[in-house]
PDB file of N, CA and C in Angstrom:
ATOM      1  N   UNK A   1       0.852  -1.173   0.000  1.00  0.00           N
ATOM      2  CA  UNK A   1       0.000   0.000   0.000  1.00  0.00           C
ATOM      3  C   UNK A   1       0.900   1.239   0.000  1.00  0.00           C
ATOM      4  N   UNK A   2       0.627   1.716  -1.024  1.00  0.00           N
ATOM      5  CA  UNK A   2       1.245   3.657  -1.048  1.00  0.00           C
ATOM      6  C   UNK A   2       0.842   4.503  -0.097  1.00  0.00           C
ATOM      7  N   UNK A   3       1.123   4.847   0.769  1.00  0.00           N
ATOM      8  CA  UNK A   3       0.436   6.185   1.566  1.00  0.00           C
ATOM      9  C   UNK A   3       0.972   7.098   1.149  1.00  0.00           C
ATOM     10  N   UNK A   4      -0.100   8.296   1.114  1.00  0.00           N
ATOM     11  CA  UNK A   4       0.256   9.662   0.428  1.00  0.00           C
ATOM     12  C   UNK A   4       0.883  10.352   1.841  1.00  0.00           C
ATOM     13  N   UNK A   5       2.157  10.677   1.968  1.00  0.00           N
ATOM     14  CA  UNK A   5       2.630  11.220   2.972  1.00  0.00           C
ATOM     15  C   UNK A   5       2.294  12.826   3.558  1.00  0.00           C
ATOM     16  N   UNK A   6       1.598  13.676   2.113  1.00  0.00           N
ATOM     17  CA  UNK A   6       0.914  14.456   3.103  1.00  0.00           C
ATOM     18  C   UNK A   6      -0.385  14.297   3.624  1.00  0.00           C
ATOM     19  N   UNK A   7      -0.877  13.124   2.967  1.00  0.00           N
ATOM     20  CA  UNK A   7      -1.882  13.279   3.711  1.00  0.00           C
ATOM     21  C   UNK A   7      -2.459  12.210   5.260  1.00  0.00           C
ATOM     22  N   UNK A   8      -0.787  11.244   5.227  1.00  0.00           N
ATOM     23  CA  UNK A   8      -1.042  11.031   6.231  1.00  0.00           C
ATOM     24  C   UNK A   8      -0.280  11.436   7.325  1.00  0.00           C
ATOM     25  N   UNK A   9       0.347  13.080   7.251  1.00  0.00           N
ATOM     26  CA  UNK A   9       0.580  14.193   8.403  1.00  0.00           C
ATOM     27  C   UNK A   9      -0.798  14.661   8.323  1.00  0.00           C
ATOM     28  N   UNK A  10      -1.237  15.073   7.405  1.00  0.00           N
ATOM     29  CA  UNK A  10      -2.674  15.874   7.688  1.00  0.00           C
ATOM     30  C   UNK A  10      -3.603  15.353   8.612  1.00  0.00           C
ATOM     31  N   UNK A  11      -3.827  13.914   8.554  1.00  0.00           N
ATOM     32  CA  UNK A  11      -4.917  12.904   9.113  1.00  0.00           C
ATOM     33  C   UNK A  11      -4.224  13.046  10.506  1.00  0.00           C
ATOM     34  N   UNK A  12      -3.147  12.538  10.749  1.00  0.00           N
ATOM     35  CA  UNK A  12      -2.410  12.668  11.983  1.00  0.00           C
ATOM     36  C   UNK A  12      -2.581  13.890  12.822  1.00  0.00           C
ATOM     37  N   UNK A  13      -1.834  15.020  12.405  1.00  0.00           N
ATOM     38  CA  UNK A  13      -2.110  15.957  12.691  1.00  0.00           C
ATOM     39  C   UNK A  13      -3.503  16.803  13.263  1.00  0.00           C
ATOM     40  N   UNK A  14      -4.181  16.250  12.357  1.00  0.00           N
ATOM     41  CA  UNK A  14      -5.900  16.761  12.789  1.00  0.00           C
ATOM     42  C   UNK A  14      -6.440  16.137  14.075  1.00  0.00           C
ATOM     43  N   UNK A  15      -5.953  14.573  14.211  1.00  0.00           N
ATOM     44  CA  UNK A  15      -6.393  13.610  15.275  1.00  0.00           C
ATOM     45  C   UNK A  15      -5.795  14.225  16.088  1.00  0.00           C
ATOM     46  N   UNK A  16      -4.311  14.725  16.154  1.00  0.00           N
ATOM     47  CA  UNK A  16      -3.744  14.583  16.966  1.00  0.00           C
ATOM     48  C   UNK A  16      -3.560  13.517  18.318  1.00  0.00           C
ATOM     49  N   UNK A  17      -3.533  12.836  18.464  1.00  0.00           N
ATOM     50  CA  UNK A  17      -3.517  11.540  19.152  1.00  0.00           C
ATOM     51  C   UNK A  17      -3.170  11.503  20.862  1.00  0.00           C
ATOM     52  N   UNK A  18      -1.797  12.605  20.997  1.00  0.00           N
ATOM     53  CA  UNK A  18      -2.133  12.456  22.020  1.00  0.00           C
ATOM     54  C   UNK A  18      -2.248  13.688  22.675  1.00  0.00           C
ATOM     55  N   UNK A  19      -2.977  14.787  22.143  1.00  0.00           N
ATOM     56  CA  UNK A  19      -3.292  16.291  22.561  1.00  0.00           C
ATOM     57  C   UNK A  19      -1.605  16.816  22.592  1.00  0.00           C
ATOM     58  N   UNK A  20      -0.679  16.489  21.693  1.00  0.00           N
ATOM     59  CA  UNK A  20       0.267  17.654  21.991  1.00  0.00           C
ATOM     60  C   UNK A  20       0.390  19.114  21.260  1.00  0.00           C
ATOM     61  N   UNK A  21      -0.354  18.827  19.909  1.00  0.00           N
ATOM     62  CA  UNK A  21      -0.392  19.787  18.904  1.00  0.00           C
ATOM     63  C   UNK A  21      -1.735  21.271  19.924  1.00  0.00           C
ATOM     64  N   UNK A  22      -2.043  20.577  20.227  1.00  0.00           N
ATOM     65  CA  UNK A  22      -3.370  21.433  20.964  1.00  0.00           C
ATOM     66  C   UNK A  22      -2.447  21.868  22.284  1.00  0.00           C
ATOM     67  N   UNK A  23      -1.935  21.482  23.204  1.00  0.00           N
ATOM     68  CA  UNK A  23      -0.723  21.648  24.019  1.00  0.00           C
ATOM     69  C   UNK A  23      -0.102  22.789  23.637  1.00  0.00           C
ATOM     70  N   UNK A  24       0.319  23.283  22.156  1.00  0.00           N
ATOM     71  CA  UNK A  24       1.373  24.130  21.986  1.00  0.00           C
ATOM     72  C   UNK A  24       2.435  23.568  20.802  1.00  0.00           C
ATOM     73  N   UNK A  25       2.800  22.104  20.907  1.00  0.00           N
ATOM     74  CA  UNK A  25       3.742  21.928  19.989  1.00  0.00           C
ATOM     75  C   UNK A  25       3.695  22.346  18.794  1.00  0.00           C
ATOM     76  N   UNK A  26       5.187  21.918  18.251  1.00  0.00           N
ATOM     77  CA  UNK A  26       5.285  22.588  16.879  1.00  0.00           C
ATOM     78  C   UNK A  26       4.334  21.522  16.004  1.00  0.00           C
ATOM     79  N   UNK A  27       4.051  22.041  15.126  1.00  0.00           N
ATOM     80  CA  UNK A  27       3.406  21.234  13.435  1.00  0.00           C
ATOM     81  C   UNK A  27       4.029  19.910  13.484  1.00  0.00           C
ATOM     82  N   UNK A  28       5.482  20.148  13.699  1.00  0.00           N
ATOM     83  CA  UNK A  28       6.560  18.353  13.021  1.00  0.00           C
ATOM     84  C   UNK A  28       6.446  17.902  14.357  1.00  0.00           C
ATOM     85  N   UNK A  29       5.756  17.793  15.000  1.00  0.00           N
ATOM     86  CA  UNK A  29       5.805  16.984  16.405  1.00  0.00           C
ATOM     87  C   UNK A  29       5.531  15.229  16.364  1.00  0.00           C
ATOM     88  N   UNK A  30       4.757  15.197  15.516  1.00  0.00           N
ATOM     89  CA  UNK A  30       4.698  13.612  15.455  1.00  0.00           C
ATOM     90  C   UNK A  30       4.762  13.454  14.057  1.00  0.00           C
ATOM     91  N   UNK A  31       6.418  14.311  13.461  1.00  0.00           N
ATOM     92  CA  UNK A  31       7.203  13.139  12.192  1.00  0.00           C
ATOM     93  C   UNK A  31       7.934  12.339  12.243  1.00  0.00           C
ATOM     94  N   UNK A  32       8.182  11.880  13.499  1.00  0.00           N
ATOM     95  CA  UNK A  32       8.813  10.640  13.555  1.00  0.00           C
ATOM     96  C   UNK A  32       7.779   9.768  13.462  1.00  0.00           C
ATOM     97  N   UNK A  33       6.759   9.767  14.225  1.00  0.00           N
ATOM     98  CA  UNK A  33       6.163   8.709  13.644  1.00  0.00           C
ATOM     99  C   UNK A  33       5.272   8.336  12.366  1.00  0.00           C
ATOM    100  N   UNK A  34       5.368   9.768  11.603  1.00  0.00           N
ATOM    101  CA  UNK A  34       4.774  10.001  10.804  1.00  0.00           C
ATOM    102  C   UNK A  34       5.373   8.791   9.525  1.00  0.00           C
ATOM    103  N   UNK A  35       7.080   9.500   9.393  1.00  0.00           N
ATOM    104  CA  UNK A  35       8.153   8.802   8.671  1.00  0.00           C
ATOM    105  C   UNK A  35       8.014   7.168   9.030  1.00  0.00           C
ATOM    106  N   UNK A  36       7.640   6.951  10.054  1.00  0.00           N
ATOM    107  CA  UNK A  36       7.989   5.204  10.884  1.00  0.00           C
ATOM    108  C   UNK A  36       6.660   4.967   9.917  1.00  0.00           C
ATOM    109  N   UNK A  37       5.169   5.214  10.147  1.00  0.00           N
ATOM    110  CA  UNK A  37       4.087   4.971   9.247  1.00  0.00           C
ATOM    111  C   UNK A  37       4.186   4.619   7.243  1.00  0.00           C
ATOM    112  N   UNK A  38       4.642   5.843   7.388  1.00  0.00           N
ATOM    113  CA  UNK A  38       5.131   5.672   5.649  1.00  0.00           C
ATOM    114  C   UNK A  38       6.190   4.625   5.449  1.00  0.00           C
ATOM    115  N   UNK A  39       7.232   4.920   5.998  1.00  0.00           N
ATOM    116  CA  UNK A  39       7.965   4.015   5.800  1.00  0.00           C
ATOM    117  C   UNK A  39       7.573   2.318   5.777  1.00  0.00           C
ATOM    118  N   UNK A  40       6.654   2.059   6.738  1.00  0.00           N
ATOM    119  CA  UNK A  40       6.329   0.821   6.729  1.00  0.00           C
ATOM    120  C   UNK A  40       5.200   0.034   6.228  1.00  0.00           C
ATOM    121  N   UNK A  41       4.782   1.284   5.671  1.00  0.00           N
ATOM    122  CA  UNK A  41       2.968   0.996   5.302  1.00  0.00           C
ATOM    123  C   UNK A  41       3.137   0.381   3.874  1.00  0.00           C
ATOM    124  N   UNK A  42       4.251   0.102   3.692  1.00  0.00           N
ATOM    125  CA  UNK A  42       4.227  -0.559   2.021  1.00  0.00           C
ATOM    126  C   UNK A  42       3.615  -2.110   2.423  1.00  0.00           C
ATOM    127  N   UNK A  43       4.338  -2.620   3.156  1.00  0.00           N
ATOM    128  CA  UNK A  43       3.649  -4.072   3.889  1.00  0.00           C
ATOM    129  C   UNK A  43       2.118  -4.282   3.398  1.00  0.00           C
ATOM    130  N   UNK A  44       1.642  -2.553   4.245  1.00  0.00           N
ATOM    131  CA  UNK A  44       0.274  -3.258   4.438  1.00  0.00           C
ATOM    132  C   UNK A  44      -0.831  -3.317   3.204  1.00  0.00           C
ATOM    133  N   UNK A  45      -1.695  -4.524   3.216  1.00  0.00           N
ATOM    134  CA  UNK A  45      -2.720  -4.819   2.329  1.00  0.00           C
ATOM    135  C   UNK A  45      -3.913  -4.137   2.586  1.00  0.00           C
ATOM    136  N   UNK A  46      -4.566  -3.375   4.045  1.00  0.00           N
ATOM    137  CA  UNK A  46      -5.495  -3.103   4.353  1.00  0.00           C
ATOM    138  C   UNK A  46      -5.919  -2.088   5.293  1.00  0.00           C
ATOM    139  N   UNK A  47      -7.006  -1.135   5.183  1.00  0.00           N
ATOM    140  CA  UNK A  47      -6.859  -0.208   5.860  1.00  0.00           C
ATOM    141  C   UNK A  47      -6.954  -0.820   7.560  1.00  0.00           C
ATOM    142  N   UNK A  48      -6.878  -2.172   7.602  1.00  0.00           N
ATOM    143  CA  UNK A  48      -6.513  -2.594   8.982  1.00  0.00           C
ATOM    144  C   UNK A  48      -5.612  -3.314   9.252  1.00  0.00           C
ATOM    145  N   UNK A  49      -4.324  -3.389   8.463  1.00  0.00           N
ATOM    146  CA  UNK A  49      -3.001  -3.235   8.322  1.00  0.00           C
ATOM    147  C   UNK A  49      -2.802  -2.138   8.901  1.00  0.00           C
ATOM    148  N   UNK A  50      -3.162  -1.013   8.108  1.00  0.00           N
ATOM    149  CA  UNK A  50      -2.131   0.377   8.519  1.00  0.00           C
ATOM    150  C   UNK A  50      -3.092   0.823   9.801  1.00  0.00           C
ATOM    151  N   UNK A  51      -4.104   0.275  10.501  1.00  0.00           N
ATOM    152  CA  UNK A  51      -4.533   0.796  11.881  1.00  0.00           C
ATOM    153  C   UNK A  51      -3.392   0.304  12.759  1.00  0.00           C
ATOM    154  N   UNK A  52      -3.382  -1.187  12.427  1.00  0.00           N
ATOM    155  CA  UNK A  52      -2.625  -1.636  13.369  1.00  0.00           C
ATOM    156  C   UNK A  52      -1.625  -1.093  13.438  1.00  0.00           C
ATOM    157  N   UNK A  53      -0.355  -0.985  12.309  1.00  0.00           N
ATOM    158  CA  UNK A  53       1.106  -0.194  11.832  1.00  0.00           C
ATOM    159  C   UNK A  53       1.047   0.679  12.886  1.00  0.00           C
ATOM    160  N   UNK A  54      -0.334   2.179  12.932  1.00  0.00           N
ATOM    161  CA  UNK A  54      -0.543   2.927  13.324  1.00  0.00           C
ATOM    162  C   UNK A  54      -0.542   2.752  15.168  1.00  0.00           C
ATOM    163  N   UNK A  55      -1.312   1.965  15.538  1.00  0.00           N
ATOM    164  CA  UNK A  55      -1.159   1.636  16.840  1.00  0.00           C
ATOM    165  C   UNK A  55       0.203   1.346  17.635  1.00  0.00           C
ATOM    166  N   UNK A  56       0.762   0.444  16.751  1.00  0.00           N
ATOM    167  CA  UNK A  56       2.021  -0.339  16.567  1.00  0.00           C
ATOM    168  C   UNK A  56       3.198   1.137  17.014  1.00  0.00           C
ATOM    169  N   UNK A  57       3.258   1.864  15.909  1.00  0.00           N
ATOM    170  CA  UNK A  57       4.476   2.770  15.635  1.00  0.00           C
ATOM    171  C   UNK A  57       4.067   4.052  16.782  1.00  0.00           C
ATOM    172  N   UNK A  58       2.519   4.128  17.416  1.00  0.00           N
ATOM    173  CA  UNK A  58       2.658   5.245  18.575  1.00  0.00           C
ATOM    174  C   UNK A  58       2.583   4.211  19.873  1.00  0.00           C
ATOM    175  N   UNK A  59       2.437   3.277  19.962  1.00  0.00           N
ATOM    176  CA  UNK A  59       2.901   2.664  21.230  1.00  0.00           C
ATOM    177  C   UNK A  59       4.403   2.151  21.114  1.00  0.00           C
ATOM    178  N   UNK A  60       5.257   2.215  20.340  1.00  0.00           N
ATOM    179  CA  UNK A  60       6.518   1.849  19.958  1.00  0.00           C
ATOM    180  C   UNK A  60       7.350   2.964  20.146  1.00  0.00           C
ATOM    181  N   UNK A  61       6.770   3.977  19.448  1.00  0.00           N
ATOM    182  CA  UNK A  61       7.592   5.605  19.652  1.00  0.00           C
ATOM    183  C   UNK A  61       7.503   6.787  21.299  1.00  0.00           C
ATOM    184  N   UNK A  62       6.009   6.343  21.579  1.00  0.00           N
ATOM    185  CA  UNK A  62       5.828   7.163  22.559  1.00  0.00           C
ATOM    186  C   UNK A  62       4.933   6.702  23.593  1.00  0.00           C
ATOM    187  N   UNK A  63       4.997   5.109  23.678  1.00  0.00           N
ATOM    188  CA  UNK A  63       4.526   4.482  24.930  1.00  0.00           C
ATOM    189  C   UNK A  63       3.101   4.379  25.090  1.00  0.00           C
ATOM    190  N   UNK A  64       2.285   4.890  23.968  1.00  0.00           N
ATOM    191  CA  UNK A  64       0.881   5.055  24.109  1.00  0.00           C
ATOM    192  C   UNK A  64       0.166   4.056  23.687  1.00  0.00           C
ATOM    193  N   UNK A  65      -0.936   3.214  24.624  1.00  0.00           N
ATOM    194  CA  UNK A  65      -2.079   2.631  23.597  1.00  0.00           C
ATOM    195  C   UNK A  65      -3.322   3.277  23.065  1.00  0.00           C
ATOM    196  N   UNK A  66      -3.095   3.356  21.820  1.00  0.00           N
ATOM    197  CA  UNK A  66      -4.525   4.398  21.635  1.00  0.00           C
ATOM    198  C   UNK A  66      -5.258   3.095  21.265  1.00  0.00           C
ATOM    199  N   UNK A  67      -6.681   3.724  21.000  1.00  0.00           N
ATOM    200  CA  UNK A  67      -7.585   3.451  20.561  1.00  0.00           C
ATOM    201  C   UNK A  67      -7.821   2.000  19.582  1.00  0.00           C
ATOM    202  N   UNK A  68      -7.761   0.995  19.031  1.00  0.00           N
ATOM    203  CA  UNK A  68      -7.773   0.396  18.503  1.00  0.00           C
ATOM    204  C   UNK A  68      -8.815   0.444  16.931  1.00  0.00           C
ATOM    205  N   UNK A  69      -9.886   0.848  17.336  1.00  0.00           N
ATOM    206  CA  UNK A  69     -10.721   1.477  16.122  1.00  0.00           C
ATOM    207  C   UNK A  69     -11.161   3.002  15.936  1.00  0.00           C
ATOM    208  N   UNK A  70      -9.880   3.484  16.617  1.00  0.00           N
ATOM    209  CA  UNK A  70      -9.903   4.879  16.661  1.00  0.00           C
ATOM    210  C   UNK A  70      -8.778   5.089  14.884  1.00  0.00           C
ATOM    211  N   UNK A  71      -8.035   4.053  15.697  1.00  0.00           N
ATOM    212  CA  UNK A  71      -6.532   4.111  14.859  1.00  0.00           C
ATOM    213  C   UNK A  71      -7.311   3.708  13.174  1.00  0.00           C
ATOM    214  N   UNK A  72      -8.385   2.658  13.439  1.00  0.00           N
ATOM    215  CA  UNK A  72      -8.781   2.402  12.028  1.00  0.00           C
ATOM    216  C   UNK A  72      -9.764   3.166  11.222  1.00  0.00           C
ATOM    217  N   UNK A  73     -10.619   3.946  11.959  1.00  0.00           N
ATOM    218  CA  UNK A  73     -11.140   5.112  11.649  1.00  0.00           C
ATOM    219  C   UNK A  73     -10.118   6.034  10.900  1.00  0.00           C
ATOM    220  N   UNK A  74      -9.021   6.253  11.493  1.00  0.00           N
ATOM    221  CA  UNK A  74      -7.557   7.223  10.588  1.00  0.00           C
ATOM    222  C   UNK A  74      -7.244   6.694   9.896  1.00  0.00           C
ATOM    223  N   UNK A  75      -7.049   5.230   9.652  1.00  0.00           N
ATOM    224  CA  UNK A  75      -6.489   4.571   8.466  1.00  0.00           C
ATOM    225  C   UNK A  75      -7.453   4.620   7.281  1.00  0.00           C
ATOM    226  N   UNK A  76      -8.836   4.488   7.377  1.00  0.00           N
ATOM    227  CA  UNK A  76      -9.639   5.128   6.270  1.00  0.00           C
ATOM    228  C   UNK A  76      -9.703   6.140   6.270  1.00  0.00           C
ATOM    229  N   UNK A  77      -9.822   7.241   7.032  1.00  0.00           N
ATOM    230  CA  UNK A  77      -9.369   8.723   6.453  1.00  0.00           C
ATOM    231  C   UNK A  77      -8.092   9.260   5.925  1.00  0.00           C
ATOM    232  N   UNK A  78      -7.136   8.176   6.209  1.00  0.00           N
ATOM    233  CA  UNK A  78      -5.936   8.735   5.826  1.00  0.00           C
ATOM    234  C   UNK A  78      -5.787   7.813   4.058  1.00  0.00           C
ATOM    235  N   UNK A  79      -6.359   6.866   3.495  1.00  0.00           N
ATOM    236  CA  UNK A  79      -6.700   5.941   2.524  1.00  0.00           C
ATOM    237  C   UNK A  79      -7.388   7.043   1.917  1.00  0.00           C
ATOM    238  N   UNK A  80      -8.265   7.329   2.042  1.00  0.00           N
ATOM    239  CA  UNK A  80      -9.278   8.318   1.381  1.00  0.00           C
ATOM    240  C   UNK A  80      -8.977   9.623   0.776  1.00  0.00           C
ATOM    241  N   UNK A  81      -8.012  10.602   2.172  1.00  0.00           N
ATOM    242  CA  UNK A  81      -7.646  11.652   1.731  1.00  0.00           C
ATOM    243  C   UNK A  81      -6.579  11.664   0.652  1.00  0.00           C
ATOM    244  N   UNK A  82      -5.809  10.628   0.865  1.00  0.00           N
ATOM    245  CA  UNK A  82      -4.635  10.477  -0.411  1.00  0.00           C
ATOM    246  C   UNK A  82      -4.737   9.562  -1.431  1.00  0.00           C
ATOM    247  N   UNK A  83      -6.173   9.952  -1.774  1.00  0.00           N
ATOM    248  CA  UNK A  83      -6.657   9.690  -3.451  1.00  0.00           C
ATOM    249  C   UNK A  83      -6.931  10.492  -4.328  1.00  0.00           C
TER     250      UNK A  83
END
């Protein structure tokens, strides 16, 4: 699977995941995991591939469990927006 890389900062970004962008941080606050997502999302076959990836790479990067069909809710908005 191709992910369109701006649009999955945009999707990210908007969720913001774990309130830091709303906090104050800068814009590039979660491109590391942004880069870890793209980078690995070639693997995936399904927009519940890249939920999981997604779950995967912010409990891997920054200790968090989010949401499980929160994360797949973003993976079809983030599928969608970068068409």
């Amino acid at each position: 699977m191709n992910i369109n890389i701006e649009a999955l900062t945009q999707v990210i970004n908007d969720w913001d995941p774990v309130g830091l962008l709303a906090g104050g941080a800068p814009e590039n606050e979660y491109s590391i995991e942004v880069r870890a997502i793209a980078q690995k999302s070639t693997s995936c076959k399904s927009e519940t591939d890249l939920a999981i990836l997604i779950y995967r790479v912010f409990n891997d990067k920054m200790g968090v469990k989010l949401n499980q069909l929160v994360c797949l809710k973003q993976a079809f908005k983030i599928i969608e927006y970068g068409k």
